[in-house]
Protein backbone atom coordinates (compact mmCIF):
# COMPACT_ATOMS: atom_id res chain seq x y z
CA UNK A 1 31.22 -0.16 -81.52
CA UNK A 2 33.51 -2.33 -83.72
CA UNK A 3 32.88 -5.79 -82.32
CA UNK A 4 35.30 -7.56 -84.91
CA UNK A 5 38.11 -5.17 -83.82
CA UNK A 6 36.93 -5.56 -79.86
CA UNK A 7 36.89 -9.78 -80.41
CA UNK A 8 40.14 -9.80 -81.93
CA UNK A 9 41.27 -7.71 -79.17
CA UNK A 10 39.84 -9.54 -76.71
CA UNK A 11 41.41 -13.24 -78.32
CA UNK A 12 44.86 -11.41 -78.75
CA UNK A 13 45.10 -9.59 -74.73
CA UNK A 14 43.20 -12.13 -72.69
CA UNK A 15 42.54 -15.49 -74.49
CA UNK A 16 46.44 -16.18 -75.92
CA UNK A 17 48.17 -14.92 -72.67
CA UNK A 18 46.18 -17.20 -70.72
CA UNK A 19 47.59 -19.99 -72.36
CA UNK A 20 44.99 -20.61 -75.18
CA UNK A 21 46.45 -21.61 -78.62
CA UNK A 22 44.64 -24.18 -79.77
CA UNK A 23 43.86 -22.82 -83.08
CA UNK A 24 39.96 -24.56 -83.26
CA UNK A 25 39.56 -22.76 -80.08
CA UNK A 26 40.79 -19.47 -81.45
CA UNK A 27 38.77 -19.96 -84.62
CA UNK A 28 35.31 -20.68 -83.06
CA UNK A 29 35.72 -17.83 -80.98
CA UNK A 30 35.55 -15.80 -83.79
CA UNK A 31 32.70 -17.53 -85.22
CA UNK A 32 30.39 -17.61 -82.54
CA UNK A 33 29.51 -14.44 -81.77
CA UNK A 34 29.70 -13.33 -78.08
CA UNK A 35 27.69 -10.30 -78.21
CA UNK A 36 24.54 -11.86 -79.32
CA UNK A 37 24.35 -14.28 -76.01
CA UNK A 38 24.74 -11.40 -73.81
CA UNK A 39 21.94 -9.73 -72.21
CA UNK A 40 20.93 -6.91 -74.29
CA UNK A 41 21.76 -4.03 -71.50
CA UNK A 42 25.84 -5.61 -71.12
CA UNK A 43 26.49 -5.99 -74.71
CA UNK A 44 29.49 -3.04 -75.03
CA UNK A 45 30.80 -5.33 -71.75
CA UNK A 46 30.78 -8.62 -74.19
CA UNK A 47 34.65 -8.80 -75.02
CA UNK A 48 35.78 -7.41 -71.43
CA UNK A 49 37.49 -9.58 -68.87
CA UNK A 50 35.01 -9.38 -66.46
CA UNK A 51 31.54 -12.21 -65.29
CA UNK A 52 28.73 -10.23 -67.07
CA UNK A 53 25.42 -10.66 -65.18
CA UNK A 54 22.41 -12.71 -66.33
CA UNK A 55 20.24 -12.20 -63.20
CA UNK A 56 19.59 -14.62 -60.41
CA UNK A 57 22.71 -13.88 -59.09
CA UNK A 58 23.80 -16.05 -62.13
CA UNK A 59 26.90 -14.45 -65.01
CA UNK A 60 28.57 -15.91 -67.51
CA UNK A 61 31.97 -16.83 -67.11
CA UNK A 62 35.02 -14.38 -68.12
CA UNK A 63 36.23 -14.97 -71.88
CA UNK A 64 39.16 -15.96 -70.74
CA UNK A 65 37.62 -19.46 -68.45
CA UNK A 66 35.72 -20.37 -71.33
CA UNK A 67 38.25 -20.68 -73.90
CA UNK A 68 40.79 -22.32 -71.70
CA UNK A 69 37.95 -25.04 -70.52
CA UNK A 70 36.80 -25.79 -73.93
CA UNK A 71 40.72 -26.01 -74.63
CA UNK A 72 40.58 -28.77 -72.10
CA UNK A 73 37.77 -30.42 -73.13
CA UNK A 74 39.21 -31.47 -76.49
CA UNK A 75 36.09 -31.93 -77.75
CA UNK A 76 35.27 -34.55 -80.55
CA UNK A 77 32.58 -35.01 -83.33
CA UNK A 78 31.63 -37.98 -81.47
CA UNK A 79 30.91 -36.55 -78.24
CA UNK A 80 27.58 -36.43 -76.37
CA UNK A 81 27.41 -33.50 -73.65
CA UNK A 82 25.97 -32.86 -69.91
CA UNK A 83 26.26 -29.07 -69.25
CA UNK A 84 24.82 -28.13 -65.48
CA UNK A 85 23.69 -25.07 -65.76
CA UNK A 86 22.90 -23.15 -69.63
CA UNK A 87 23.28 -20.03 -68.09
CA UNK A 88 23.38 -17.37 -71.45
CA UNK A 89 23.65 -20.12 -73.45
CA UNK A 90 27.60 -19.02 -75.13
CA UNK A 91 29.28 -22.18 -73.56
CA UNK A 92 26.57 -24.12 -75.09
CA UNK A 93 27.22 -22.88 -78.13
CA UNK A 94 30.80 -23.46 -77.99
CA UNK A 95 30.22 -26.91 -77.24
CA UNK A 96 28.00 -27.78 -79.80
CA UNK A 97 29.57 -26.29 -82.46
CA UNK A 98 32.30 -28.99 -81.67
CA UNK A 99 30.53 -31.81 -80.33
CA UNK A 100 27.53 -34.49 -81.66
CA UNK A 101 25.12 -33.42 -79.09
CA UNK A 102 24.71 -31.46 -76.25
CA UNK A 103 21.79 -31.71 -73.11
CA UNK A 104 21.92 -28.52 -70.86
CA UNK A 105 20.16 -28.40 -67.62
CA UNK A 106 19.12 -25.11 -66.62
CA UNK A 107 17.33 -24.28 -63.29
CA UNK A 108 15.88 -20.74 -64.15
CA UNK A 109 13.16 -20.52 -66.62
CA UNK A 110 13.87 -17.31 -67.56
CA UNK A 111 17.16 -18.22 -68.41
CA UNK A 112 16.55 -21.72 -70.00
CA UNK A 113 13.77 -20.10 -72.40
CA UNK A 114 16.94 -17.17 -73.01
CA UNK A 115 19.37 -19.97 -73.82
CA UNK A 116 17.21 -21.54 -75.80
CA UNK A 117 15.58 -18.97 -78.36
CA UNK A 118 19.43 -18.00 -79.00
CA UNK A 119 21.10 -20.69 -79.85
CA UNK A 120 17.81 -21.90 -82.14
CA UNK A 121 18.39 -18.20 -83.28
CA UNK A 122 21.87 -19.49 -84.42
CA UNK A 123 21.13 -23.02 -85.88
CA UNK A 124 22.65 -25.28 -83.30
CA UNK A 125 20.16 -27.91 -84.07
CA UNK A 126 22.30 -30.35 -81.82
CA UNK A 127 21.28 -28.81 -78.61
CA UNK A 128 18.61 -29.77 -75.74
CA UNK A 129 18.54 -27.23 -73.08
CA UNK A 130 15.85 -28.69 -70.63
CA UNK A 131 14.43 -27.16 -67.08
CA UNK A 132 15.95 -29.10 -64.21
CA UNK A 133 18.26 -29.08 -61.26
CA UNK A 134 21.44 -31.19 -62.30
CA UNK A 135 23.77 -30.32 -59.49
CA UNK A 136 23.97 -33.50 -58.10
CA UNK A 137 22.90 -36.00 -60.83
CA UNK A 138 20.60 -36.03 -63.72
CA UNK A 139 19.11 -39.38 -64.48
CA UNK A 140 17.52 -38.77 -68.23
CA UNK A 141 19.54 -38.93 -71.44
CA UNK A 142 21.63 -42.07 -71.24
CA UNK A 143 25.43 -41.99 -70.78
CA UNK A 144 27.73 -38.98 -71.64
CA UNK A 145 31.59 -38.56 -73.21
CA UNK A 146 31.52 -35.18 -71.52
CA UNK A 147 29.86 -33.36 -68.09
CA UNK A 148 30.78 -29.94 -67.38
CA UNK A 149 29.43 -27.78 -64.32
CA UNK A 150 29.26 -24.39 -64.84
CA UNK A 151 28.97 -23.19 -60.93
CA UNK A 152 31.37 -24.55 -58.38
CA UNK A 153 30.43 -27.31 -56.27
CA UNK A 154 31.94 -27.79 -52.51
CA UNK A 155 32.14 -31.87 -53.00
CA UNK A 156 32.03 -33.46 -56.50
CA UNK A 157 28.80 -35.87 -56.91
CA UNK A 158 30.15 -39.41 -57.31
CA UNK A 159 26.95 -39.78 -59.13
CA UNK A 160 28.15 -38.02 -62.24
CA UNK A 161 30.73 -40.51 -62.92
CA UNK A 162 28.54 -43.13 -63.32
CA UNK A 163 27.23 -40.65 -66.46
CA UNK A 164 30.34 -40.86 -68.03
CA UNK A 165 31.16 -43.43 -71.02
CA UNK A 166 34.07 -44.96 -70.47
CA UNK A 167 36.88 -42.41 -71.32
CA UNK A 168 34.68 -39.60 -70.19
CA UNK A 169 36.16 -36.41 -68.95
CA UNK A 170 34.41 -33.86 -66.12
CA UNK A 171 34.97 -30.56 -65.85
CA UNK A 172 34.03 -28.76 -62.47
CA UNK A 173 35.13 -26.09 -59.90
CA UNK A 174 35.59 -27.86 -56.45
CA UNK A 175 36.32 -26.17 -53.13
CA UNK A 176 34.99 -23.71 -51.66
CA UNK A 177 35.53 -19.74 -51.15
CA UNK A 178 38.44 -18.88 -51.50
CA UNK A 179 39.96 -21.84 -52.25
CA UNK A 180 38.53 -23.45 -55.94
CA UNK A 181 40.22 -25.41 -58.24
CA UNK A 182 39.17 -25.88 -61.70
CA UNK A 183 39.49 -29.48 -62.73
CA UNK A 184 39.40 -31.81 -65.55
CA UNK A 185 38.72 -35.37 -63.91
CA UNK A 186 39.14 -37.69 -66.91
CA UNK A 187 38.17 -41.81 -66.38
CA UNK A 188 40.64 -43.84 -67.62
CA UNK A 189 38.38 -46.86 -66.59
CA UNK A 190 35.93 -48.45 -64.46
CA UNK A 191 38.32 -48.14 -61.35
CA UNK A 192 41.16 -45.52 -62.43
CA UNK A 193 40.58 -41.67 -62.61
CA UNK A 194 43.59 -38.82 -63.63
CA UNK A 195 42.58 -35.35 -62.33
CA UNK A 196 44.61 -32.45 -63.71
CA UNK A 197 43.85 -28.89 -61.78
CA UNK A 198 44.05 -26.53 -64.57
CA UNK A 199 43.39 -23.32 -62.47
CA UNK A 200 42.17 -21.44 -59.31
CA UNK A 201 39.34 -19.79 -59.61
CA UNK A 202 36.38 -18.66 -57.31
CA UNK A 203 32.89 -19.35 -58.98
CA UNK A 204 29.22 -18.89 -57.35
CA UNK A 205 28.03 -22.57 -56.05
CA UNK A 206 25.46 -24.31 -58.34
CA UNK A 207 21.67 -24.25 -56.43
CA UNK A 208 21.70 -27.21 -54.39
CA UNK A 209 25.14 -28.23 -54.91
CA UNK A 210 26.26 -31.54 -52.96
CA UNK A 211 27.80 -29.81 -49.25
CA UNK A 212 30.68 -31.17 -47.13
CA UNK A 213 29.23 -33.33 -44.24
CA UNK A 214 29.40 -30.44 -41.24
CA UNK A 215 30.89 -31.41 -38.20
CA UNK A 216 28.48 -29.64 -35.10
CA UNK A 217 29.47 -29.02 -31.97
């Protein structure tokens, strides 16, 4: 398989329509390679717009989703990163090849120890990827410039926001099926927030992610 032809395909039919143009973005895409952060057996899948599986019910996002967030993100030298969930460890990646320092929080051994191996494998020295459940908070690390959830998450944790340095920006999916909207929350200060939707999307729920209160009759 030609991967170099099948990544610039992939940048030129799914990541440019979809409104990507950043040209960082485009760059690092080519840079980081996909293929070596999927799981061995889905590897001729890596440039195809499709979730790929990583087990646990778990799959890493479609190209497409994870160019346009990191798009969003506008990531900065200067930044220090909360990512819920390492999943393959690509996003990670991504992040920290723009970014100071990133902390991911991975609930799945298996898939933390994955995460881990490759992106030592690659020299991203800059990443922690430690066991945990972060879908509602995660205490450790100090303050953040940056918090992105990588599962959906019916109500957003308030407690997240008080992660953020001022300025900090959040990405998550909130809502529920079939209604998700992919937002970048960004705190202008200690009292005023801007939320822009950037998509709709449906994404699998983050274990333990913070539920509506249920009316019961």
């Amino acid at each position: 398989m030609d991967y170099e032809l099948a990544r610039h395909n992939m940048i030129e039919q799914q990541i440019r329509p979809w409104e990507v143009l950043d040209q960082r973005v485009l760059d690092l895409l080519t840079r980081v390679k996909r293929e070596d952060f999927v799981p061995p057996v889905y590897r001729s899948l890596a440039f195809v717009d499709m979730e790929i599986p990583l087990g646990h019910g778990e799959a890493m996002w479609y190209p497409k989703v994870e160019a346009r967030v990191l798009q969003a993100l506008a990531l900065k030298r200067s930044d220090r990163v909360l990512e819920v969930g390492a999943g393959s460890g690509y996003l990670t990646a991504l992040m920290a090849a723009q970014a100071m320092q990133v902390v991911s929080v991975e609930i799945h051994a298996d898939l933390k120890e994955s995460a881990e191996a490759k992106l030592k494998a690659h020299g991203f020295a800059n990443v922690t990827v430690k066991l945990g459940d972060a879908a509602r908070d995660w205490g450790e690390d100090g303050r953040f410039d940056v918090i992105v959830l990588t599962g959906s998450t019916p109500v957003l944790p308030e407690a997240f926001f008080k992660r953020l340095n001022p300025g900090g920006r959040l990405f998550a999916v909130v809502g529920e099926s079939p209604v998700m909207q992919a937002q970048l929350i960004t705190c202008l200060d200690e009292q005023a927030r801007r939320t822009d939707v950037l998509f709709e999307t449906e994404l699998k729920p983050l274990i333990n992610a913070l539920e509506p209160e249920r009316f019961e009759f």
